[in-house]
PDB file of N, CA and C in Angstrom:
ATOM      1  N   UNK A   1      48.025 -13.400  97.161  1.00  0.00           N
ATOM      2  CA  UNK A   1      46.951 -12.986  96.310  1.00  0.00           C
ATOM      3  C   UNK A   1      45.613 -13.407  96.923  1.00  0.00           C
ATOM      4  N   UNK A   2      45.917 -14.928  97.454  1.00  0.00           N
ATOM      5  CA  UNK A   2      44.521 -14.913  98.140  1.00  0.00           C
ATOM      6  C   UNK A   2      44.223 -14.764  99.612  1.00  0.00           C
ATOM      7  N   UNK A   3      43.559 -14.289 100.228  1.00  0.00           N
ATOM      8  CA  UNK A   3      43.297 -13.755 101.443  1.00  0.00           C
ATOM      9  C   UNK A   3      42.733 -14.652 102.170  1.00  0.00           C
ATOM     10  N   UNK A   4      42.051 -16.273 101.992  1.00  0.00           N
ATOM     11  CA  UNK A   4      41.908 -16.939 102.310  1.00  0.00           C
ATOM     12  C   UNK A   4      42.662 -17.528 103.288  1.00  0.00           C
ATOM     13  N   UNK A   5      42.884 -17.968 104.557  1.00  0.00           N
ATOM     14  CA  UNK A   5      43.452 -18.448 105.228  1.00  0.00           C
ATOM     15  C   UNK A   5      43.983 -19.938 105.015  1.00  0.00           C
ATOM     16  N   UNK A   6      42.320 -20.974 104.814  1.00  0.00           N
ATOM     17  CA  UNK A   6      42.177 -22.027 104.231  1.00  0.00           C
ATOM     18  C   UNK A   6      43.105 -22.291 103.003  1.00  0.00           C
ATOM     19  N   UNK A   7      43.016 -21.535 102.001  1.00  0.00           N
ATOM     20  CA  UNK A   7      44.212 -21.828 101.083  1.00  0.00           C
ATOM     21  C   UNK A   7      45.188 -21.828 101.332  1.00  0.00           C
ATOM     22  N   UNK A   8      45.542 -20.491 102.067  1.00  0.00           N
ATOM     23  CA  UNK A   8      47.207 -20.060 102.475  1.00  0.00           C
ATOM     24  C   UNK A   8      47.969 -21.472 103.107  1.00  0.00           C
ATOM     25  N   UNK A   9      46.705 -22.158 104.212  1.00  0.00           N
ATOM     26  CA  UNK A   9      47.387 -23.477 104.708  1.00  0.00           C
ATOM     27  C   UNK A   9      47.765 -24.504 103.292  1.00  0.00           C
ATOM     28  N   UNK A  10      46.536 -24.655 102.922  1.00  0.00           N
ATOM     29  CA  UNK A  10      46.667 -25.337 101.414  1.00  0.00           C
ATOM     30  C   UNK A  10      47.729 -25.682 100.554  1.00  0.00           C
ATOM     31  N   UNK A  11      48.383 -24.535 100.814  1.00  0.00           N
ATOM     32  CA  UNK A  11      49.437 -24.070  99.398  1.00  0.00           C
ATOM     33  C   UNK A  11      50.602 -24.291 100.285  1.00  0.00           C
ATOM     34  N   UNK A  12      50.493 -24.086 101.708  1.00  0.00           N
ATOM     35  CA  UNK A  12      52.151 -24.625 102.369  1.00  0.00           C
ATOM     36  C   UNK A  12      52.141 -25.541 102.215  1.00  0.00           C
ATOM     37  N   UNK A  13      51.282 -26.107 102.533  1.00  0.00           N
ATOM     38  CA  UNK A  13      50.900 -27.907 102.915  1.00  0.00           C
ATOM     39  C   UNK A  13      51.180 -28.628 101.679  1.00  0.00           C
ATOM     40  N   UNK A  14      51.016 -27.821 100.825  1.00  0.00           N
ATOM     41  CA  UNK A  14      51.459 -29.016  99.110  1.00  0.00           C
ATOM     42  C   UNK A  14      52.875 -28.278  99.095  1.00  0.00           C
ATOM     43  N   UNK A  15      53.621 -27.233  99.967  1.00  0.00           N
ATOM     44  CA  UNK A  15      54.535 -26.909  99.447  1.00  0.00           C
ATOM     45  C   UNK A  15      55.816 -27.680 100.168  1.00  0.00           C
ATOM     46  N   UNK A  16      54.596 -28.180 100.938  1.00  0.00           N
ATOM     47  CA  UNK A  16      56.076 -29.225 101.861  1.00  0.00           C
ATOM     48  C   UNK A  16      56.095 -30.731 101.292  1.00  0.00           C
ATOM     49  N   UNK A  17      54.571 -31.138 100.893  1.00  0.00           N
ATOM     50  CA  UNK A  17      54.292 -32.992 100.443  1.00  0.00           C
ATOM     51  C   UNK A  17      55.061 -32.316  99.230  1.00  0.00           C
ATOM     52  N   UNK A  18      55.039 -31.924  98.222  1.00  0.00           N
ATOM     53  CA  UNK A  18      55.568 -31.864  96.818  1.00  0.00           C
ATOM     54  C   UNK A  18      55.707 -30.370  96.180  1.00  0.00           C
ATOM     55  N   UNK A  19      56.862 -30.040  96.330  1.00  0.00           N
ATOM     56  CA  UNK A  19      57.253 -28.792  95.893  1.00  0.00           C
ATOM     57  C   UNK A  19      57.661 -28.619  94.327  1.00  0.00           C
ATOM     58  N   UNK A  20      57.674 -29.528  93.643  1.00  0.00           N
ATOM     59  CA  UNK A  20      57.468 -29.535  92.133  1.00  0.00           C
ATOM     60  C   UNK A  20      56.539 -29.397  91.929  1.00  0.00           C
ATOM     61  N   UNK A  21      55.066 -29.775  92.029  1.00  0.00           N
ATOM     62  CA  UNK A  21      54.140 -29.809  92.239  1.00  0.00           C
ATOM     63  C   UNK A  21      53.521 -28.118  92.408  1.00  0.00           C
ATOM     64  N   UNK A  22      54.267 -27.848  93.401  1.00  0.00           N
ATOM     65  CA  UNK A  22      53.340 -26.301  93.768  1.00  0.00           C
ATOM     66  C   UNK A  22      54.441 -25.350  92.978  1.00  0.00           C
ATOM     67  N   UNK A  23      55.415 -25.769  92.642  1.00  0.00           N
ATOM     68  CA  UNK A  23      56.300 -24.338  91.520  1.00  0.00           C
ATOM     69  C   UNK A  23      55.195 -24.940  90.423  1.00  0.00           C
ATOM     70  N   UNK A  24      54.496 -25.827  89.875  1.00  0.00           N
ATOM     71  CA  UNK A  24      54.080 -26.122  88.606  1.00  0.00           C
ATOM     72  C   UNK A  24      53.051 -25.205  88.669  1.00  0.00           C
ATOM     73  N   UNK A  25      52.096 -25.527  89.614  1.00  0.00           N
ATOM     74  CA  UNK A  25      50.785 -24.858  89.696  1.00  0.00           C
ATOM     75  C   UNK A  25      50.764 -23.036  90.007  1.00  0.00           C
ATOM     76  N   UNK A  26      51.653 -22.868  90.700  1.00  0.00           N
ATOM     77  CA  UNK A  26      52.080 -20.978  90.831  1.00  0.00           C
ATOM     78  C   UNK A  26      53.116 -20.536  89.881  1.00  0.00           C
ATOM     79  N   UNK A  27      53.262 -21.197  88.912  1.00  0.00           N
ATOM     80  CA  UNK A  27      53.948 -20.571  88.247  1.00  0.00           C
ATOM     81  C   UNK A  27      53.504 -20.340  86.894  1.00  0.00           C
ATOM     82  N   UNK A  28      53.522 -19.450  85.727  1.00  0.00           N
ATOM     83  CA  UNK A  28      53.361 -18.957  84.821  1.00  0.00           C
ATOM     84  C   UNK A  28      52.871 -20.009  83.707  1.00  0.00           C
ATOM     85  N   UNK A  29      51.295 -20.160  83.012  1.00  0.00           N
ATOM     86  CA  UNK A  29      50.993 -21.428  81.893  1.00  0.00           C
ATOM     87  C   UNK A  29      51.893 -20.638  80.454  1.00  0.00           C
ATOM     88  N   UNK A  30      52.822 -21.669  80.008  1.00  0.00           N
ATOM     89  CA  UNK A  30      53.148 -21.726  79.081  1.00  0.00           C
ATOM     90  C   UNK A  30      52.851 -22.562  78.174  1.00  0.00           C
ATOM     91  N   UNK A  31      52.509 -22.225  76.771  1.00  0.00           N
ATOM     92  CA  UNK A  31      52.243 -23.573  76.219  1.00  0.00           C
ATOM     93  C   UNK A  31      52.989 -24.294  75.479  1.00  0.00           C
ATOM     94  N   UNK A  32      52.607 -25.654  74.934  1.00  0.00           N
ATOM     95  CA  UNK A  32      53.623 -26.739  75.232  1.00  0.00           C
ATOM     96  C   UNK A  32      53.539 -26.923  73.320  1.00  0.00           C
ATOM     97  N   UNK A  33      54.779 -26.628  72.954  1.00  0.00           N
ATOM     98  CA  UNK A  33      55.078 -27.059  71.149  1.00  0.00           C
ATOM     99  C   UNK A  33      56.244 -28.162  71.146  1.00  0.00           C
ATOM    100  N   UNK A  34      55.833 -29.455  71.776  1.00  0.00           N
ATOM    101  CA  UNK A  34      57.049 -30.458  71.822  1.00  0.00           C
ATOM    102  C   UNK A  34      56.726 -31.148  70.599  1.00  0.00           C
ATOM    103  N   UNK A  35      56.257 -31.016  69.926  1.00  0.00           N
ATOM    104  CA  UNK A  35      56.306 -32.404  68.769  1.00  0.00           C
ATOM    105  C   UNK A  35      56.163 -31.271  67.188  1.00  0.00           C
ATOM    106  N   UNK A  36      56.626 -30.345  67.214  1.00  0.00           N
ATOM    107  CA  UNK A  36      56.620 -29.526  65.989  1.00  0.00           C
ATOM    108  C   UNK A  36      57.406 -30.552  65.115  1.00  0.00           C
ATOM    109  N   UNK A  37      58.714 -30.862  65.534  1.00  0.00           N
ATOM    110  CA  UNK A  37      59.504 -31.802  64.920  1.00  0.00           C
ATOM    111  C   UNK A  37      59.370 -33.139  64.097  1.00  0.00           C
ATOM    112  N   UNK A  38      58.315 -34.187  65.191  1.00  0.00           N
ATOM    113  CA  UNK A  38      57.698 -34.826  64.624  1.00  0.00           C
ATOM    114  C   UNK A  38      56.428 -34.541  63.667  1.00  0.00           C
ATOM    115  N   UNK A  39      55.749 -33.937  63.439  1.00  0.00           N
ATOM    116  CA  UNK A  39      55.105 -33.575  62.649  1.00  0.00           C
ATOM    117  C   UNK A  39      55.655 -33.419  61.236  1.00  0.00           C
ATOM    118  N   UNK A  40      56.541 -32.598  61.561  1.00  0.00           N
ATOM    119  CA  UNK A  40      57.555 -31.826  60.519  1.00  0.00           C
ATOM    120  C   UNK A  40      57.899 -33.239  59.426  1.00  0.00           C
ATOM    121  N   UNK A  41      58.583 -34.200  60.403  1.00  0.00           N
ATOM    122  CA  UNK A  41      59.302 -35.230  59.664  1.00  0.00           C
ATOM    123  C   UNK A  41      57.863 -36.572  59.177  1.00  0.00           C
ATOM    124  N   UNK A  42      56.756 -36.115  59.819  1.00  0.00           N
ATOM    125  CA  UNK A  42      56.250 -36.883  59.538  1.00  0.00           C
ATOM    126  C   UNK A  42      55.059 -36.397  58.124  1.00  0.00           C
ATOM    127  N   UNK A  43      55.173 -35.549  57.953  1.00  0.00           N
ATOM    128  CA  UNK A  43      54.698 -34.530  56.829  1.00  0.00           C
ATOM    129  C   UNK A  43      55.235 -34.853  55.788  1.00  0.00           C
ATOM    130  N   UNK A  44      56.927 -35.206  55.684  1.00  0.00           N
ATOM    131  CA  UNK A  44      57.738 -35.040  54.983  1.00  0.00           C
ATOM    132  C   UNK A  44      57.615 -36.161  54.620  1.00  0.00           C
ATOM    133  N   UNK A  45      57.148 -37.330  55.213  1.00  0.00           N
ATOM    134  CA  UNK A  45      57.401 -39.048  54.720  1.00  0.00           C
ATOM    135  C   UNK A  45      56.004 -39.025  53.867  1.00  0.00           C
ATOM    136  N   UNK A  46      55.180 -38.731  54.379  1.00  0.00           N
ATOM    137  CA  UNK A  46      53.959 -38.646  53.882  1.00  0.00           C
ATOM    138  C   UNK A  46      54.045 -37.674  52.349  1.00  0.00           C
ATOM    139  N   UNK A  47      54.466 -36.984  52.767  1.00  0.00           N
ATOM    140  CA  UNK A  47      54.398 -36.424  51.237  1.00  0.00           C
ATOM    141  C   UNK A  47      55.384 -36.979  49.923  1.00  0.00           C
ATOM    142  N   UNK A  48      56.446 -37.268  50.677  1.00  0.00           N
ATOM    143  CA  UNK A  48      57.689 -37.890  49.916  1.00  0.00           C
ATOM    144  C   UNK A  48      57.138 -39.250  49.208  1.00  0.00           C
ATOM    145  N   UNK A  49      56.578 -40.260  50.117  1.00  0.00           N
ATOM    146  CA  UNK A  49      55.682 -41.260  49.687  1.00  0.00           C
ATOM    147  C   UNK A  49      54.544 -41.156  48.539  1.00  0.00           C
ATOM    148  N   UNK A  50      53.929 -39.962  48.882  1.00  0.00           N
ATOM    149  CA  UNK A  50      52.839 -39.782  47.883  1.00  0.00           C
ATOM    150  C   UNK A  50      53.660 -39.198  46.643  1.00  0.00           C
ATOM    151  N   UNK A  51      54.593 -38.617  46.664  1.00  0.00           N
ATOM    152  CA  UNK A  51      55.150 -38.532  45.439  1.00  0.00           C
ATOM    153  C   UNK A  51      55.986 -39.655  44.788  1.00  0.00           C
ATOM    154  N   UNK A  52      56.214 -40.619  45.539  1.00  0.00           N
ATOM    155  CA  UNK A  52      56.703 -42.095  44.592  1.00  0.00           C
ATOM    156  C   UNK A  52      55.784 -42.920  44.476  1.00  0.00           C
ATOM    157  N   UNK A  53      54.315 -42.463  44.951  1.00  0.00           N
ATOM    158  CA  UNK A  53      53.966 -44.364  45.043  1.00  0.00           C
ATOM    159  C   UNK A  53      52.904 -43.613  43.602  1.00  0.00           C
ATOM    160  N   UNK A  54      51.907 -44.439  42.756  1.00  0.00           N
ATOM    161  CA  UNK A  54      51.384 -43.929  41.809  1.00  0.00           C
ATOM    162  C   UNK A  54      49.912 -43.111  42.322  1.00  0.00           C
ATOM    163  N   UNK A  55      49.665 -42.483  41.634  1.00  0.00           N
ATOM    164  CA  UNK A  55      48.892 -41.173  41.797  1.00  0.00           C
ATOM    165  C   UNK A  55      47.372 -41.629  42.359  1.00  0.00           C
ATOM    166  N   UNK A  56      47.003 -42.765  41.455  1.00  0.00           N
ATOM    167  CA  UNK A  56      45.864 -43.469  41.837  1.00  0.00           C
ATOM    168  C   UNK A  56      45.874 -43.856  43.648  1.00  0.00           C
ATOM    169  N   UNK A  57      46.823 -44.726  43.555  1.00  0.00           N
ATOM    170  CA  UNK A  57      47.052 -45.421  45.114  1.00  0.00           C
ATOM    171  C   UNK A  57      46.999 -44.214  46.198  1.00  0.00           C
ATOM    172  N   UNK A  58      47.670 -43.362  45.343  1.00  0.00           N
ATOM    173  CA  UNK A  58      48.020 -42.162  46.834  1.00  0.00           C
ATOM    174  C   UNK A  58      46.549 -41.651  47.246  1.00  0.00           C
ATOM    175  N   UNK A  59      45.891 -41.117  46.282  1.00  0.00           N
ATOM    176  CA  UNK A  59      44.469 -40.789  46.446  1.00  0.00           C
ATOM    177  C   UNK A  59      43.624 -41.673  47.213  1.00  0.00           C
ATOM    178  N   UNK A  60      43.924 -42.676  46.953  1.00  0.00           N
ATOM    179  CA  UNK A  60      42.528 -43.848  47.209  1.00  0.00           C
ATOM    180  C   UNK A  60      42.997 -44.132  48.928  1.00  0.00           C
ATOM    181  N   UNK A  61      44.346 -44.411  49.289  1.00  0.00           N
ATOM    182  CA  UNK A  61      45.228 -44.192  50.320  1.00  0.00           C
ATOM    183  C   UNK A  61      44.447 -42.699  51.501  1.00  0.00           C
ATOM    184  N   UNK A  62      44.921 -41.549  51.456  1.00  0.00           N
ATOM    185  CA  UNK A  62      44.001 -40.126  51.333  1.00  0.00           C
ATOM    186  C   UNK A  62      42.844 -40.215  51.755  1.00  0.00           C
ATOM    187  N   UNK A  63      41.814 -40.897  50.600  1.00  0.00           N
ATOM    188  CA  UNK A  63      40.736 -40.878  50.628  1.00  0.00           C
ATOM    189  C   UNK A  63      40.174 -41.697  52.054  1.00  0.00           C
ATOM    190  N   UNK A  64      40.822 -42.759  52.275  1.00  0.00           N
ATOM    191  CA  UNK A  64      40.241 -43.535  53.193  1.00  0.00           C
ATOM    192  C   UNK A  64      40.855 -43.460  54.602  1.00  0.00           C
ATOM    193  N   UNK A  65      41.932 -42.721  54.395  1.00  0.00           N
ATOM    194  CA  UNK A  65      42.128 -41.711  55.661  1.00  0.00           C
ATOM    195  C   UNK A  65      41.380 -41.070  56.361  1.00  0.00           C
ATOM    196  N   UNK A  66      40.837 -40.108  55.178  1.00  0.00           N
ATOM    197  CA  UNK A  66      40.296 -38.973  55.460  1.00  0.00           C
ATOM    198  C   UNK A  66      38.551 -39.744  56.090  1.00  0.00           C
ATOM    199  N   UNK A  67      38.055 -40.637  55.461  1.00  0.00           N
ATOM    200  CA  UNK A  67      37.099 -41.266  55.965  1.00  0.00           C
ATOM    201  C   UNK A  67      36.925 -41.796  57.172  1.00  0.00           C
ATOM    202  N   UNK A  68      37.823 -42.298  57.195  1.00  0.00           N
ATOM    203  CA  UNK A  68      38.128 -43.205  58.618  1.00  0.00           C
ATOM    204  C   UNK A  68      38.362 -41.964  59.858  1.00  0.00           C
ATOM    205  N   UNK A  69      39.109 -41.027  59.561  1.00  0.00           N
ATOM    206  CA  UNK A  69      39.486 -39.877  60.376  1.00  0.00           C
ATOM    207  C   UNK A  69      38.505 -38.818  60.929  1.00  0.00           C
ATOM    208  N   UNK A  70      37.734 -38.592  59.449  1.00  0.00           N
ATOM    209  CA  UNK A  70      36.565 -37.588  60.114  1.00  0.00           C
ATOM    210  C   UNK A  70      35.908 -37.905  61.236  1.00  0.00           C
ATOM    211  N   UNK A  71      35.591 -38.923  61.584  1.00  0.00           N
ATOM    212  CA  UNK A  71      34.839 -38.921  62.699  1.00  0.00           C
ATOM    213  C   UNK A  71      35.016 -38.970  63.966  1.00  0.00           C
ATOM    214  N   UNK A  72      36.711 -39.291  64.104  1.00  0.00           N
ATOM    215  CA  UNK A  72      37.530 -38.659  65.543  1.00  0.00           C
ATOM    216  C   UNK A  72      37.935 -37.588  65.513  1.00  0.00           C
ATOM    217  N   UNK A  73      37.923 -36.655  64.297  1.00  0.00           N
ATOM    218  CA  UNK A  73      38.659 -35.352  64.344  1.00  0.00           C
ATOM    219  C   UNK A  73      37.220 -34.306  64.408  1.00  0.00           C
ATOM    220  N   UNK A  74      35.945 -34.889  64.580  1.00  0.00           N
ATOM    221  CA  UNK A  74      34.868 -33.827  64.531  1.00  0.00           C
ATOM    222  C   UNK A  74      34.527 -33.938  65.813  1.00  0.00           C
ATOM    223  N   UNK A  75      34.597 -35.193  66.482  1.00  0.00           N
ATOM    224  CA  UNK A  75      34.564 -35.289  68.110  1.00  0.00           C
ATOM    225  C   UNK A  75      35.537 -34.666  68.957  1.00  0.00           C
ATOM    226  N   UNK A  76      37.305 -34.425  68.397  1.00  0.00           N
ATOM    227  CA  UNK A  76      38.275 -33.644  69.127  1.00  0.00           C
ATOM    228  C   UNK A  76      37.842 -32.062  68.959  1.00  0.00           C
ATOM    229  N   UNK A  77      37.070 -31.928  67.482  1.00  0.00           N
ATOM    230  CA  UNK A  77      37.251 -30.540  67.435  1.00  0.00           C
ATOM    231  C   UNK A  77      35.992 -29.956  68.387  1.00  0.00           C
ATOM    232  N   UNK A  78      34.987 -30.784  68.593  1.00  0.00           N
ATOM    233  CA  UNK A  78      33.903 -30.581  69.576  1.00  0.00           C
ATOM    234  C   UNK A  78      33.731 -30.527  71.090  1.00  0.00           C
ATOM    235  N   UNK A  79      34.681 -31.163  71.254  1.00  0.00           N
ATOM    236  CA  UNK A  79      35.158 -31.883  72.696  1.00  0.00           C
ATOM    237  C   UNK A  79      35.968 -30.985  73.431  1.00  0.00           C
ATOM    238  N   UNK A  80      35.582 -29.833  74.831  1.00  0.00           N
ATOM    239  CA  UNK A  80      35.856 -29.074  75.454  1.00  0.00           C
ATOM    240  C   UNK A  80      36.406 -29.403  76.681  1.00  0.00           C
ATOM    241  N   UNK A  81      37.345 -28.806  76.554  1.00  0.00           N
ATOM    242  CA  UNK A  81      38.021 -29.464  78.440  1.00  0.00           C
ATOM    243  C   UNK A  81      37.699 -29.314  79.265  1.00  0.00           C
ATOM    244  N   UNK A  82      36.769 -27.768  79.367  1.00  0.00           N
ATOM    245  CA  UNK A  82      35.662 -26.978  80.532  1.00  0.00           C
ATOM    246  C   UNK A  82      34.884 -27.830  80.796  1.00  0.00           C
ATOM    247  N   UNK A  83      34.063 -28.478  79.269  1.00  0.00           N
ATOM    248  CA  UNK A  83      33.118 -29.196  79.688  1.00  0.00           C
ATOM    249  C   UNK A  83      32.635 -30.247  80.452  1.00  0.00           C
ATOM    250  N   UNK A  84      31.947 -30.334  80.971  1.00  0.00           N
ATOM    251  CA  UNK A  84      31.497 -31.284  82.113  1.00  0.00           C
ATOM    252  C   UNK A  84      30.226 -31.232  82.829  1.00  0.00           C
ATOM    253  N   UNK A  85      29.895 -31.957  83.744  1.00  0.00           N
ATOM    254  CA  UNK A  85      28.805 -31.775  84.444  1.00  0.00           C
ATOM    255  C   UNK A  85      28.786 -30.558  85.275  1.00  0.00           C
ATOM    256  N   UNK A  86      28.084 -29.658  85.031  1.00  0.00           N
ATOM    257  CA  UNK A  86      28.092 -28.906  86.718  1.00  0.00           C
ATOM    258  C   UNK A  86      28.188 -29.111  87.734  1.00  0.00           C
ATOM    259  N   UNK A  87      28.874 -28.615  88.608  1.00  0.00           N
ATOM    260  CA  UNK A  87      29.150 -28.199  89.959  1.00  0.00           C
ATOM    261  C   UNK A  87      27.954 -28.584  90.995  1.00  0.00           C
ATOM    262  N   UNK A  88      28.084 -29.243  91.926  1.00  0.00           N
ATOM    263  CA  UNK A  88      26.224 -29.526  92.436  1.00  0.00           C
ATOM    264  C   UNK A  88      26.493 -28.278  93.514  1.00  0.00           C
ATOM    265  N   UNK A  89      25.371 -27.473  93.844  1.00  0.00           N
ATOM    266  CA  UNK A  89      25.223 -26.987  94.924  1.00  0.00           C
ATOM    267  C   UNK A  89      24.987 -27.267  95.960  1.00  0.00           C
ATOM    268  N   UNK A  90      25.475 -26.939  97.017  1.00  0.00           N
ATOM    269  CA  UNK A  90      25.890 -27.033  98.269  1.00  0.00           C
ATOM    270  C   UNK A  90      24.783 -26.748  99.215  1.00  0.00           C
TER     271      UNK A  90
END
């Protein structure tokens, strides 16, 4: 695909140091759902809990979750993987 020479060496050259490595990178991005499970079961404790412990506690419990939480979950939801410094020119 690429016509580059420079790469073509590139891509042997990682295909001989580490060939797991270069099937990872030429081969097809799939994405990754390994913890559906845990979630699942951990949903389930959490909710199971809030339905035995008393109604007050569970809330106030919740509440200070949700406090404590907002402010790493507004930085993940902000926080870009692209992002970064630019590229310096050459």
């Amino acid at each position: 695909m690429d016509d580059d020479p420079v790469l073509r060496d590139l891509e042997a050259e990682l295909e001989r140091d580490d060939p797991a490595l270069a099937a990872l990178l030429s081969g097809p991005v799939t994405p990754q759902h390994g913890h559906a499970v845990a979630w699942t079961i951990l949903a389930m404790v959490v909710v199971g809990g809030g339905l035995l412990l008393a109604p007050a506690v569970t809330f106030g419990v919740v509440a200070m979750l949700l406090v404590l939480a907002s402010p790493l979950l507004a930085c993940w939801w902000c926080a870009n993987p692209n992002d970064g410094p630019a590229p310096r020119a050459t």
